[in-house]
PDB file of N, CA and C in Angstrom:
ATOM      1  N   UNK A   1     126.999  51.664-124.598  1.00  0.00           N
ATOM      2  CA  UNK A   1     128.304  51.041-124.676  1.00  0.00           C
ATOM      3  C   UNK A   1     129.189  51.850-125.628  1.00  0.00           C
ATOM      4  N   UNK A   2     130.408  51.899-124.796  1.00  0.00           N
ATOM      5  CA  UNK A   2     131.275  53.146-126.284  1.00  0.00           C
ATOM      6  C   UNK A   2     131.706  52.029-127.403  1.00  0.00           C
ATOM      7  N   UNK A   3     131.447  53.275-128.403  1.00  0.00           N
ATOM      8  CA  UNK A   3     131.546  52.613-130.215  1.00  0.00           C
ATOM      9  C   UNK A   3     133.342  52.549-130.401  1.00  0.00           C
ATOM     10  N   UNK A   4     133.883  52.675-129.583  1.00  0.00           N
ATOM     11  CA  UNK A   4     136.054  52.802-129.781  1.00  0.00           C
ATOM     12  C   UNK A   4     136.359  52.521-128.717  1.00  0.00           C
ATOM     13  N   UNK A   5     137.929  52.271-128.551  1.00  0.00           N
ATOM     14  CA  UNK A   5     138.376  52.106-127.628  1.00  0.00           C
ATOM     15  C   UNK A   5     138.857  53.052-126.599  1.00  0.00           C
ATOM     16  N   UNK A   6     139.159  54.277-127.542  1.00  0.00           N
ATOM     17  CA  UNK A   6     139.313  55.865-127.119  1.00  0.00           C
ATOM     18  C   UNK A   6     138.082  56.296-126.266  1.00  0.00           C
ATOM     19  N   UNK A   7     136.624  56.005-126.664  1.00  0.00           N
ATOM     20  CA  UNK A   7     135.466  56.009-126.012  1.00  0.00           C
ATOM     21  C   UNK A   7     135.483  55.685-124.885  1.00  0.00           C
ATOM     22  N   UNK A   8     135.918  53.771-124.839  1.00  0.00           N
ATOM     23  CA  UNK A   8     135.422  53.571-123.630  1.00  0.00           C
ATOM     24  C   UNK A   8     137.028  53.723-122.595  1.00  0.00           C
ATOM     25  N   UNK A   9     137.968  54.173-123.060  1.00  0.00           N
ATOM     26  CA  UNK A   9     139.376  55.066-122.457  1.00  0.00           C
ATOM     27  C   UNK A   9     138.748  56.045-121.374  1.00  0.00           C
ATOM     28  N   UNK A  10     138.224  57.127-122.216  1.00  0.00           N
ATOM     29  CA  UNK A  10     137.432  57.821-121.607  1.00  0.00           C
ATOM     30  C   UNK A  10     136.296  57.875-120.720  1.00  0.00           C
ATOM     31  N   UNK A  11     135.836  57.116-120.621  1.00  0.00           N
ATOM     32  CA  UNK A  11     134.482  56.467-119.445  1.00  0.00           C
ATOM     33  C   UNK A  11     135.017  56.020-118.453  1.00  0.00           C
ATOM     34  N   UNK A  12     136.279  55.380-118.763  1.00  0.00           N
ATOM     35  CA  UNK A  12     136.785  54.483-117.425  1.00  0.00           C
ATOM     36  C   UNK A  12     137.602  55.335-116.772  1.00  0.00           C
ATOM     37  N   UNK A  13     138.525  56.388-117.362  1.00  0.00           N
ATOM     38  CA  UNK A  13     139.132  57.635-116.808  1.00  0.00           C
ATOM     39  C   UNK A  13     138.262  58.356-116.204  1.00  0.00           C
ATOM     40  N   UNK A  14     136.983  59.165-116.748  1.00  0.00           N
ATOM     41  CA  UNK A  14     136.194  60.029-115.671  1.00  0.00           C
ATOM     42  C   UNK A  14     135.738  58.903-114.548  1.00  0.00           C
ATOM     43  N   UNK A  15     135.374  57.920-114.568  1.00  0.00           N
ATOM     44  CA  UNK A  15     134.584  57.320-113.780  1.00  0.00           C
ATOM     45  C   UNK A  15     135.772  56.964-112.663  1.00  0.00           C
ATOM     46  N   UNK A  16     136.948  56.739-113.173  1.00  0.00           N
ATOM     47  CA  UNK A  16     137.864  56.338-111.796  1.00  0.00           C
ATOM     48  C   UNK A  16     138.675  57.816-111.133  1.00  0.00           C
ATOM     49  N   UNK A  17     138.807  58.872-112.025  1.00  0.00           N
ATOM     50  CA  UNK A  17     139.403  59.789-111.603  1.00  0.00           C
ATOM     51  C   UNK A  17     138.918  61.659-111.621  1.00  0.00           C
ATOM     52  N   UNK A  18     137.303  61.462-111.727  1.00  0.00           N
ATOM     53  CA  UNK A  18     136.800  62.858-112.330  1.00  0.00           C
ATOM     54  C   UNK A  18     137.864  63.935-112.596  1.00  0.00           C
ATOM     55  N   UNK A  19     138.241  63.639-113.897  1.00  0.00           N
ATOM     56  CA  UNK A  19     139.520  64.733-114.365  1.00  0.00           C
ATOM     57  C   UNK A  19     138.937  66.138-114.316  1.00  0.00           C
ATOM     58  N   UNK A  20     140.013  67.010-114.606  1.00  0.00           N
ATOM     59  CA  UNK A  20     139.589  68.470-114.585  1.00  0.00           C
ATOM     60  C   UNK A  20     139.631  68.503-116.258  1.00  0.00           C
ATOM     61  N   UNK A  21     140.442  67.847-116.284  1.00  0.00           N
ATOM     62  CA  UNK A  21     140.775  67.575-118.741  1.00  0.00           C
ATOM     63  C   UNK A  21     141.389  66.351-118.503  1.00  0.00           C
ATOM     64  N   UNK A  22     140.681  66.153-119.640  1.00  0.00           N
ATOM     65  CA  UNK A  22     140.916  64.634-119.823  1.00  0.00           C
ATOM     66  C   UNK A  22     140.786  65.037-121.748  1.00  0.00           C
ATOM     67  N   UNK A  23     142.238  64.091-122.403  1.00  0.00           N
ATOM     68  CA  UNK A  23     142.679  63.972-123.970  1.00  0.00           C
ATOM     69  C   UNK A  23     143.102  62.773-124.401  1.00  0.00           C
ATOM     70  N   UNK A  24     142.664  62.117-124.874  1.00  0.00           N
ATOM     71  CA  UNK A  24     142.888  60.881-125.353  1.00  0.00           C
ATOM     72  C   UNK A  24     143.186  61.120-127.194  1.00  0.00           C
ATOM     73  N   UNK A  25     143.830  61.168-127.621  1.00  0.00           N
ATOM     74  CA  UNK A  25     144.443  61.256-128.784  1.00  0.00           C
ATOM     75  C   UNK A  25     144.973  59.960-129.584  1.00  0.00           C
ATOM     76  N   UNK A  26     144.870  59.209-130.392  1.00  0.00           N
ATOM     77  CA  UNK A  26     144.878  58.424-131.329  1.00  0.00           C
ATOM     78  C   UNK A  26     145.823  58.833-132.022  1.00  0.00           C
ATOM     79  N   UNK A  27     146.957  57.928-131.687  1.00  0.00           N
ATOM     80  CA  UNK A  27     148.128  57.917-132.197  1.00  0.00           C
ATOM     81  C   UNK A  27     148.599  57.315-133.433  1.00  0.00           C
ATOM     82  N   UNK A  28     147.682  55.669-133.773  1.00  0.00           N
ATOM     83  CA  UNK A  28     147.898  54.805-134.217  1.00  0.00           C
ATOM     84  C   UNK A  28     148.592  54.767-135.874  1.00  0.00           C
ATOM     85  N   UNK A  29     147.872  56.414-136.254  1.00  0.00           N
ATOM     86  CA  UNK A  29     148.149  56.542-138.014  1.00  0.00           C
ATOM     87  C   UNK A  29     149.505  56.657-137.548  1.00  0.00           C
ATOM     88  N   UNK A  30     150.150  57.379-137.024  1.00  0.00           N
ATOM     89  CA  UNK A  30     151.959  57.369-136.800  1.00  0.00           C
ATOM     90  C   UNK A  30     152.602  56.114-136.593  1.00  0.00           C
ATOM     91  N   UNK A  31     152.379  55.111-136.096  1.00  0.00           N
ATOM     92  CA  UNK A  31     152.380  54.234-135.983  1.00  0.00           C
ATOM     93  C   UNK A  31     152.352  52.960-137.068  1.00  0.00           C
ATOM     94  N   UNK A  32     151.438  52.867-138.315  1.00  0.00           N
ATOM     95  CA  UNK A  32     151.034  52.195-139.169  1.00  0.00           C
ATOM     96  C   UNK A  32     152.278  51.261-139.818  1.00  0.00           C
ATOM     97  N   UNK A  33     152.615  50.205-139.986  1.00  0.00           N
ATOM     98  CA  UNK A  33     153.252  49.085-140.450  1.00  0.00           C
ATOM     99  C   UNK A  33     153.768  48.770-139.144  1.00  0.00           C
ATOM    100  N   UNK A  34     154.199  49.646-137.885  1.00  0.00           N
ATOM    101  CA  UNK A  34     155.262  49.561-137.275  1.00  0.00           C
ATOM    102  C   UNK A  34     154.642  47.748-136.323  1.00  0.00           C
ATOM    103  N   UNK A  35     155.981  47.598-135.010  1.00  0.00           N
ATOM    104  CA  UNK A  35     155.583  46.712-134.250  1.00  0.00           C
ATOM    105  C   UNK A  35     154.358  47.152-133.334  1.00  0.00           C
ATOM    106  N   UNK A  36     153.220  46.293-133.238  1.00  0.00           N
ATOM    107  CA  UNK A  36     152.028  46.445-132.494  1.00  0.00           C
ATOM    108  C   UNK A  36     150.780  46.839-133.403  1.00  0.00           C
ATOM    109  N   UNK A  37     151.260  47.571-134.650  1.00  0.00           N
ATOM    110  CA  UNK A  37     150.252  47.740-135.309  1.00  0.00           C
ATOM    111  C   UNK A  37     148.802  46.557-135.742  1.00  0.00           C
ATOM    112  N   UNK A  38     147.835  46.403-135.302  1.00  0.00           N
ATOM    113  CA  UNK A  38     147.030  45.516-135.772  1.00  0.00           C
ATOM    114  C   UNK A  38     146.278  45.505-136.362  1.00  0.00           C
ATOM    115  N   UNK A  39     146.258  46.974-137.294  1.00  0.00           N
ATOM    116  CA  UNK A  39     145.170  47.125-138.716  1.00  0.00           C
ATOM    117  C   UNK A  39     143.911  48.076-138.042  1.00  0.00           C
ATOM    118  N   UNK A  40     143.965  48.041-136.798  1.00  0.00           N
ATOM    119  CA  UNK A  40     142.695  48.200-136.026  1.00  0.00           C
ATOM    120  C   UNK A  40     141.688  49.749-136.174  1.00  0.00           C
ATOM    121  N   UNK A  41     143.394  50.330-136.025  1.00  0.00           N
ATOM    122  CA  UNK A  41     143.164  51.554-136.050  1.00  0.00           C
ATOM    123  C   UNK A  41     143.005  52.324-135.116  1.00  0.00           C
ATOM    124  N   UNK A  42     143.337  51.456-133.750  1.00  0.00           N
ATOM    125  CA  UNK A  42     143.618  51.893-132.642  1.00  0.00           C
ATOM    126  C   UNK A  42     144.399  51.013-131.659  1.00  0.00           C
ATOM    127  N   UNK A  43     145.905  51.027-131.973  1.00  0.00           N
ATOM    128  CA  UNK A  43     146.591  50.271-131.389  1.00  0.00           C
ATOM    129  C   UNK A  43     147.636  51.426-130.637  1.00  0.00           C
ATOM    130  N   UNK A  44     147.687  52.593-130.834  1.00  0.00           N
ATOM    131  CA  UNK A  44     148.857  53.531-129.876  1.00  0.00           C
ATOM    132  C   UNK A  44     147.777  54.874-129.780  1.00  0.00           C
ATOM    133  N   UNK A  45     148.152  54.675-128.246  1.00  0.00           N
ATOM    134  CA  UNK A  45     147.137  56.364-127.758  1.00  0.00           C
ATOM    135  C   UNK A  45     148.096  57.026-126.787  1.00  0.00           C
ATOM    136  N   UNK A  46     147.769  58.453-126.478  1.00  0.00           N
ATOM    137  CA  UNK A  46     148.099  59.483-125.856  1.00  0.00           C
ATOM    138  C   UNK A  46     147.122  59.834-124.888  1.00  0.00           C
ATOM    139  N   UNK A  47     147.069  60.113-123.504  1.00  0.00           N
ATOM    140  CA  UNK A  47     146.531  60.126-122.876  1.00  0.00           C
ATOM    141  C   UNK A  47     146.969  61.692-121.614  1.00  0.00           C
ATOM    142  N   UNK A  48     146.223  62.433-121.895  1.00  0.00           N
ATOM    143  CA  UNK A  48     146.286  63.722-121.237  1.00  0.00           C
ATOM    144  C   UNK A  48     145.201  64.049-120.076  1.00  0.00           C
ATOM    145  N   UNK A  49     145.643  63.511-119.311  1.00  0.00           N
ATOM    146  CA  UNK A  49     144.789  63.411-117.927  1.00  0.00           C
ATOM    147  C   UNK A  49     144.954  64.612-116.672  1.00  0.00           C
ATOM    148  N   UNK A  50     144.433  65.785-116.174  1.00  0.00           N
ATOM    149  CA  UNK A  50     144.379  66.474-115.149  1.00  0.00           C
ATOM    150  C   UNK A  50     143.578  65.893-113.837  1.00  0.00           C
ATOM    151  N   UNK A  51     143.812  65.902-112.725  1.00  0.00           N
ATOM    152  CA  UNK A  51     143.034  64.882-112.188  1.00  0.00           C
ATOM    153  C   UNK A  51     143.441  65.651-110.354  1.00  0.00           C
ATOM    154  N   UNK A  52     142.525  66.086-109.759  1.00  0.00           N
ATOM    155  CA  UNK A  52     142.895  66.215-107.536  1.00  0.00           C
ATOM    156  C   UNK A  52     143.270  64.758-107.298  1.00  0.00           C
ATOM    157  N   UNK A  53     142.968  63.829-108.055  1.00  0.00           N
ATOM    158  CA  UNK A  53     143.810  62.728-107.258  1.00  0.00           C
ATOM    159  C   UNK A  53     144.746  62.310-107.430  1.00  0.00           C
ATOM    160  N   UNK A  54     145.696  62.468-107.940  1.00  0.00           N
ATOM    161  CA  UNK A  54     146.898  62.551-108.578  1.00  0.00           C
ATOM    162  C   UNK A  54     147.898  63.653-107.329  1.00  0.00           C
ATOM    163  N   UNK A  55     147.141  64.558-106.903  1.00  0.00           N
ATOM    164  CA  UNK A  55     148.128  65.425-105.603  1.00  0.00           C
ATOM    165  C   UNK A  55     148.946  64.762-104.984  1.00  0.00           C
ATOM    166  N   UNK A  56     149.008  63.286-104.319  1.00  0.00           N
ATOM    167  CA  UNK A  56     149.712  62.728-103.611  1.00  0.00           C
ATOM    168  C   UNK A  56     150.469  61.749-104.229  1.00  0.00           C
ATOM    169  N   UNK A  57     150.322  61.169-105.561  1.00  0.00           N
ATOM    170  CA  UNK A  57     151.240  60.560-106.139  1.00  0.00           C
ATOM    171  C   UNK A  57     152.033  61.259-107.097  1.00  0.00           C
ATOM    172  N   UNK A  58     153.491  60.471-107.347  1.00  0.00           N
ATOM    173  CA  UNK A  58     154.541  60.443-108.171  1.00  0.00           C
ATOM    174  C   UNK A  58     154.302  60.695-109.347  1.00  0.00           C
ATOM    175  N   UNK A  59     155.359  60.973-110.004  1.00  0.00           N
ATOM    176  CA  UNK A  59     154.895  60.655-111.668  1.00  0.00           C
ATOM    177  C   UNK A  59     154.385  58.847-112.034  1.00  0.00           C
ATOM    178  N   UNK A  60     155.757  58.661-111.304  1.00  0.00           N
ATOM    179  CA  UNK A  60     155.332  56.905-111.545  1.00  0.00           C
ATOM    180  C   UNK A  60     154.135  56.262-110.968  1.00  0.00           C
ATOM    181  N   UNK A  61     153.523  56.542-109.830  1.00  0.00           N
ATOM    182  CA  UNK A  61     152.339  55.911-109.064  1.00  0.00           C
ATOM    183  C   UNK A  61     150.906  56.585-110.096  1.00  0.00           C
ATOM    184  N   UNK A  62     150.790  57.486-110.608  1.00  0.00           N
ATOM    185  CA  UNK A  62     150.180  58.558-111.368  1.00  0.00           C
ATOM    186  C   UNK A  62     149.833  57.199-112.839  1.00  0.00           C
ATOM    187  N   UNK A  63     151.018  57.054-113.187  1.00  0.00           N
ATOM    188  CA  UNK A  63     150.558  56.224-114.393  1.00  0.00           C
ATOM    189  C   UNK A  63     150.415  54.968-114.162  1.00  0.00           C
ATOM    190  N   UNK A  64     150.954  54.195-112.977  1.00  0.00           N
ATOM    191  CA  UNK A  64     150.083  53.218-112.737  1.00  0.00           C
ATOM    192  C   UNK A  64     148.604  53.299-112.411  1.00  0.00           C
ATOM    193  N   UNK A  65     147.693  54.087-111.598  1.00  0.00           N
ATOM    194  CA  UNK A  65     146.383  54.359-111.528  1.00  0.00           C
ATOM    195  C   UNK A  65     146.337  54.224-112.768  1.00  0.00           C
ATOM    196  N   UNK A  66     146.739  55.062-113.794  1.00  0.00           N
ATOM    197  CA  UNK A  66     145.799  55.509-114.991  1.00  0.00           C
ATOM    198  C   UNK A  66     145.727  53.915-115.809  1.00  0.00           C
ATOM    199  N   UNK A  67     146.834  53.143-116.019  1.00  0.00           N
ATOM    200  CA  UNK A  67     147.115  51.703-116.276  1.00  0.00           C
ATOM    201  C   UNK A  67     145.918  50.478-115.421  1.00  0.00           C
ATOM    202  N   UNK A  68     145.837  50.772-114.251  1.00  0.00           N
ATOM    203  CA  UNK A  68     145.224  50.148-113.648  1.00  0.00           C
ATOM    204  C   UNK A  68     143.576  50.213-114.152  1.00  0.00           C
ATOM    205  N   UNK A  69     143.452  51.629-113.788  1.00  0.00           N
ATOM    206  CA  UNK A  69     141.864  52.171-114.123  1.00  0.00           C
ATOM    207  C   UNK A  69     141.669  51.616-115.483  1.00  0.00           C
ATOM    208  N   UNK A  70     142.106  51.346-116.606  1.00  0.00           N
ATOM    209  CA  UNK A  70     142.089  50.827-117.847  1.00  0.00           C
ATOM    210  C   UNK A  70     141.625  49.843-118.174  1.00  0.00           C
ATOM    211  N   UNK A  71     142.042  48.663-116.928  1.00  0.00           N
ATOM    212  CA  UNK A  71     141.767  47.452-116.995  1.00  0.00           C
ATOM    213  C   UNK A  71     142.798  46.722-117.989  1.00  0.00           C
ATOM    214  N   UNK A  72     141.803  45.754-118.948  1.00  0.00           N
ATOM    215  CA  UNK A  72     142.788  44.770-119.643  1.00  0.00           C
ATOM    216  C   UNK A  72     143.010  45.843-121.116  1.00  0.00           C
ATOM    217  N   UNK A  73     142.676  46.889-121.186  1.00  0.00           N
ATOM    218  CA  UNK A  73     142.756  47.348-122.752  1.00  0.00           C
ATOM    219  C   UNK A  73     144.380  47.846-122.710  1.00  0.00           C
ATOM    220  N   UNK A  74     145.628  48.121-121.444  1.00  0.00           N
ATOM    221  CA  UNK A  74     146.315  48.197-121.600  1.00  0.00           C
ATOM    222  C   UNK A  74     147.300  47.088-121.990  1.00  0.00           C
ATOM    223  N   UNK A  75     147.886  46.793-123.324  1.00  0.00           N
ATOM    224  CA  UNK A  75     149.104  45.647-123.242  1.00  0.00           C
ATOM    225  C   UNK A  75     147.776  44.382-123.886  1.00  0.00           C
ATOM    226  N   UNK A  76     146.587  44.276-123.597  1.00  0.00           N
ATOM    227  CA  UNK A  76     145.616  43.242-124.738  1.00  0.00           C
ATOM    228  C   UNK A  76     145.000  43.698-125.845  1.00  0.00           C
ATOM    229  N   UNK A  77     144.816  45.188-125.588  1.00  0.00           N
ATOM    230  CA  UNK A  77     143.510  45.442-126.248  1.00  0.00           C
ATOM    231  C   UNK A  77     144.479  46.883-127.598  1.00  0.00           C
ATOM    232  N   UNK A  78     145.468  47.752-126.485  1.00  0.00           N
ATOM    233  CA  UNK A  78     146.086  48.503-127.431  1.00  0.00           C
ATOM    234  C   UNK A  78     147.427  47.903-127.108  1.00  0.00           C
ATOM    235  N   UNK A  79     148.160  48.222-128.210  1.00  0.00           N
ATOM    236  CA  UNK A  79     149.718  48.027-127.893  1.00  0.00           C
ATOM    237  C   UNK A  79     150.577  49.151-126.868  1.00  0.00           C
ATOM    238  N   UNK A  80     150.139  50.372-127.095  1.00  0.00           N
ATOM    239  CA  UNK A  80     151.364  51.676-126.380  1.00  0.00           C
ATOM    240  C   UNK A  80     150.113  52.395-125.990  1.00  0.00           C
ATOM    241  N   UNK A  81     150.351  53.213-124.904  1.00  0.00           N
ATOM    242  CA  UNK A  81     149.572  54.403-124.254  1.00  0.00           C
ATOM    243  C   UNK A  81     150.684  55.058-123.803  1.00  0.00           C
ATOM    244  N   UNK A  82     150.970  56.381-124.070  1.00  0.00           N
ATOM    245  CA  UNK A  82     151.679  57.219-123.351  1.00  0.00           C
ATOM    246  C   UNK A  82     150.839  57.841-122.775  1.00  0.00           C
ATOM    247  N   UNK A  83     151.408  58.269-121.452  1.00  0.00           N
ATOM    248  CA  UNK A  83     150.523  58.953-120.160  1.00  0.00           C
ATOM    249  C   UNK A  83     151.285  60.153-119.854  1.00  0.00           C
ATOM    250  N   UNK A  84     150.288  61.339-119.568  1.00  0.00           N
ATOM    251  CA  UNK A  84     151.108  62.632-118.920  1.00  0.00           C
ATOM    252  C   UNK A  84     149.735  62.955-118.134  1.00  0.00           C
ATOM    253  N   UNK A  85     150.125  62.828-116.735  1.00  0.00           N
ATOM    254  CA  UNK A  85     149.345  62.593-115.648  1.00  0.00           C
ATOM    255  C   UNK A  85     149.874  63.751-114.894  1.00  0.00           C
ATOM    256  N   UNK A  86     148.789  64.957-114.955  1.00  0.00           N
ATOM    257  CA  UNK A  86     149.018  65.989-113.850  1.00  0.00           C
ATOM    258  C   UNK A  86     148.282  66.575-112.590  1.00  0.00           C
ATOM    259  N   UNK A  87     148.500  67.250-112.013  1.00  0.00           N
ATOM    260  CA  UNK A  87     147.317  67.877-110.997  1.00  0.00           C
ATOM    261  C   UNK A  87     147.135  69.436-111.544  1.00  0.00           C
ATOM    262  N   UNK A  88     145.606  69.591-110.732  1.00  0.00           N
ATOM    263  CA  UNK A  88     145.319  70.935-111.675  1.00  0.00           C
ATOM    264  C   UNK A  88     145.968  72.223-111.502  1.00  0.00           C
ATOM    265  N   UNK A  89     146.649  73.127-111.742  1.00  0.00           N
ATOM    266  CA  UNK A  89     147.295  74.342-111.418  1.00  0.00           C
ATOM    267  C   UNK A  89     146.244  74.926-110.226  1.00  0.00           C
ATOM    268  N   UNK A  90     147.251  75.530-108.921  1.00  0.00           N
ATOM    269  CA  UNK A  90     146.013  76.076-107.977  1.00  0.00           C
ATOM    270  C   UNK A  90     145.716  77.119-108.726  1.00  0.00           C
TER     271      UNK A  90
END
């Protein structure tokens, strides 16, 4: 079972989208007093995803998958995820 939330970020990203790179970055110290902060120490992430399935969607359809694949940790579990969702250079 992953020991963070960044951990199990990452499990649920390869497992729904076998990335080519996959970056999950921990935002939260930038963040600290602000709104959403919950002491946690992981309440705002960055999310750097390369992914072949991503070829046929949008930018916008792109970060819904990645939102979706997440489950409830988006909006319950962290406050902010920024997403930059690409396909791999041929």
């Amino acid at each position: 079972m992953p020991a963070t939330i960044a951990e199990e970020m990452h499990d649920l990203l390869e497992q729904a989208f076998a990335p080519t790179r996959l970056a999950i970055i921990n935002d939260s110290a930038k963040h600290h007093g602000h709104m959403g902060d919950d002491g946690s120490g992981e309440s705002h992430f960055t999310i750097e995803i390369e992914a072949v399935a991503f070829a046929t969607m949008n930018r916008l359809a792109r970060q819904r998958a990645v939102i979706a694949a997440l489950g409830d940790i988006v909006g319950k579990r962290v406050h902010a995820v920024a997403i930059k969702a690409s396909v791999p250079a041929a």
